[in-house]
Protein backbone atom coordinates (compact mmCIF):
# COMPACT_ATOMS: atom_id res chain seq x y z
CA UNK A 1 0.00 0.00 0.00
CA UNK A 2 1.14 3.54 -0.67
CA UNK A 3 -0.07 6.66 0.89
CA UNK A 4 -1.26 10.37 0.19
CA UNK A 5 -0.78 13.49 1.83
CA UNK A 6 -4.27 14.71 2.65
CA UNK A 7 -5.33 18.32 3.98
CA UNK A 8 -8.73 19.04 5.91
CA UNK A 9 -10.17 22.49 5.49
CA UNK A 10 -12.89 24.71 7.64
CA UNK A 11 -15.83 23.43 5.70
CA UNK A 12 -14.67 19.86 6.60
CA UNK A 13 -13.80 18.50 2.76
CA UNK A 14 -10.52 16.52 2.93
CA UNK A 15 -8.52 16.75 -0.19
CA UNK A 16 -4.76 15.44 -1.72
CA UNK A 17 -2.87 16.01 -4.39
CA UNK A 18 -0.90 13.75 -6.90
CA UNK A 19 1.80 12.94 -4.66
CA UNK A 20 1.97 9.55 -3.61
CA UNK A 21 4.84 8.19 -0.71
CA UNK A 22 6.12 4.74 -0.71
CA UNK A 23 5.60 5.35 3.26
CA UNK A 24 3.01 6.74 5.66
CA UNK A 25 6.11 8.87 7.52
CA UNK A 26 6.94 10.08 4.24
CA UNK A 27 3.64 11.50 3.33
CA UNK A 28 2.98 12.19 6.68
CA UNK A 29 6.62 14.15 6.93
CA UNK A 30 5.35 16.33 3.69
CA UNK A 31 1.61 16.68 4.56
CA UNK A 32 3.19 18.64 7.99
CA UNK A 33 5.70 20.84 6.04
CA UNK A 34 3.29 22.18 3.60
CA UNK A 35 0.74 22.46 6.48
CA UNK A 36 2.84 24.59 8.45
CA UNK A 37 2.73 27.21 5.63
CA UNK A 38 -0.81 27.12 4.31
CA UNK A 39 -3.24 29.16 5.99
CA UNK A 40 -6.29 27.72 4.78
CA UNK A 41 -5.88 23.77 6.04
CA UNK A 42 -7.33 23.00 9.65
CA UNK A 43 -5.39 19.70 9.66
CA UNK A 44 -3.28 16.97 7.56
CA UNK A 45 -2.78 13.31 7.62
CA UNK A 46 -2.36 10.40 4.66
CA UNK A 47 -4.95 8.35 3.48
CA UNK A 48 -3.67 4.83 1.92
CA UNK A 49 -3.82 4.42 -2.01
CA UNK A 50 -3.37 1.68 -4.26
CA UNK A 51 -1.64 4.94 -6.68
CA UNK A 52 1.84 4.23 -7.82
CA UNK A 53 4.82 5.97 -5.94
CA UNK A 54 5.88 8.77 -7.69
CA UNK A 55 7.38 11.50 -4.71
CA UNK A 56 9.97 10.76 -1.46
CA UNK A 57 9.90 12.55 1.44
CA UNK A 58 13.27 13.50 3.24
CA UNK A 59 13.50 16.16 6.69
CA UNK A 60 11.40 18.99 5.58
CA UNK A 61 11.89 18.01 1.25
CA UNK A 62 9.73 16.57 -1.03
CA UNK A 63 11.25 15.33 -3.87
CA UNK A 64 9.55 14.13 -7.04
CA UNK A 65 11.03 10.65 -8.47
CA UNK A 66 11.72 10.19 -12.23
CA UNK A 67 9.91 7.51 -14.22
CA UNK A 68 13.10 5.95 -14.85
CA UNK A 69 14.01 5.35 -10.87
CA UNK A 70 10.52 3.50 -10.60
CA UNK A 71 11.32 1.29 -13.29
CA UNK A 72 14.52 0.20 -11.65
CA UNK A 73 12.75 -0.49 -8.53
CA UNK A 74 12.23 2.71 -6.78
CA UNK A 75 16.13 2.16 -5.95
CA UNK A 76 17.43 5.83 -7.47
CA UNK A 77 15.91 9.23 -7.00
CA UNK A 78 15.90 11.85 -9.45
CA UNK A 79 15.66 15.43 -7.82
CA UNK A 80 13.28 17.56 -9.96
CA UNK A 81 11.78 19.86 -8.05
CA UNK A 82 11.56 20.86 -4.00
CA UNK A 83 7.90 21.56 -2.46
């Protein structure tokens, strides 16, 4: 299972993005970094999804991964671009 960053906001609707984590500590590790600089989002947390892997979450970066390190396994990481 993979997981989603998900955000709740004041009218209650919980909503995610495209970014799917191999782990719950990575989603849950981005879900809290973007929280802390939204204003809109009551709360975060990670739903689980069947989606394929396509970002890794290291201390306070997201990072998204390159087609080419899932095909090899999810072993490399391709930095493209920092959230």
């Amino acid at each position: 299972m993979n997981y989603r960053p998900m955000f709740t906001f004041p009218s209650g609707e919980r909503v995610g993005n495209a970014q799917v984590f191999a782990t719950r500590e990575e989603a849950q590790g981005s879900a809290e970094d973007r929280f802390r600089v939204w204003n809109m989002p009551t709360g975060c947390g990670v739903d689980e999804t069947t989606d394929p892997v396509n970002y890794r979450w290291t201390t306070h970066k997201t990072f998204r991964c390159s087609h080419l390190s899932l095909q090899l396994g999810a072993t490399l990481w391709h930095r493209t671009t920092s959230y």
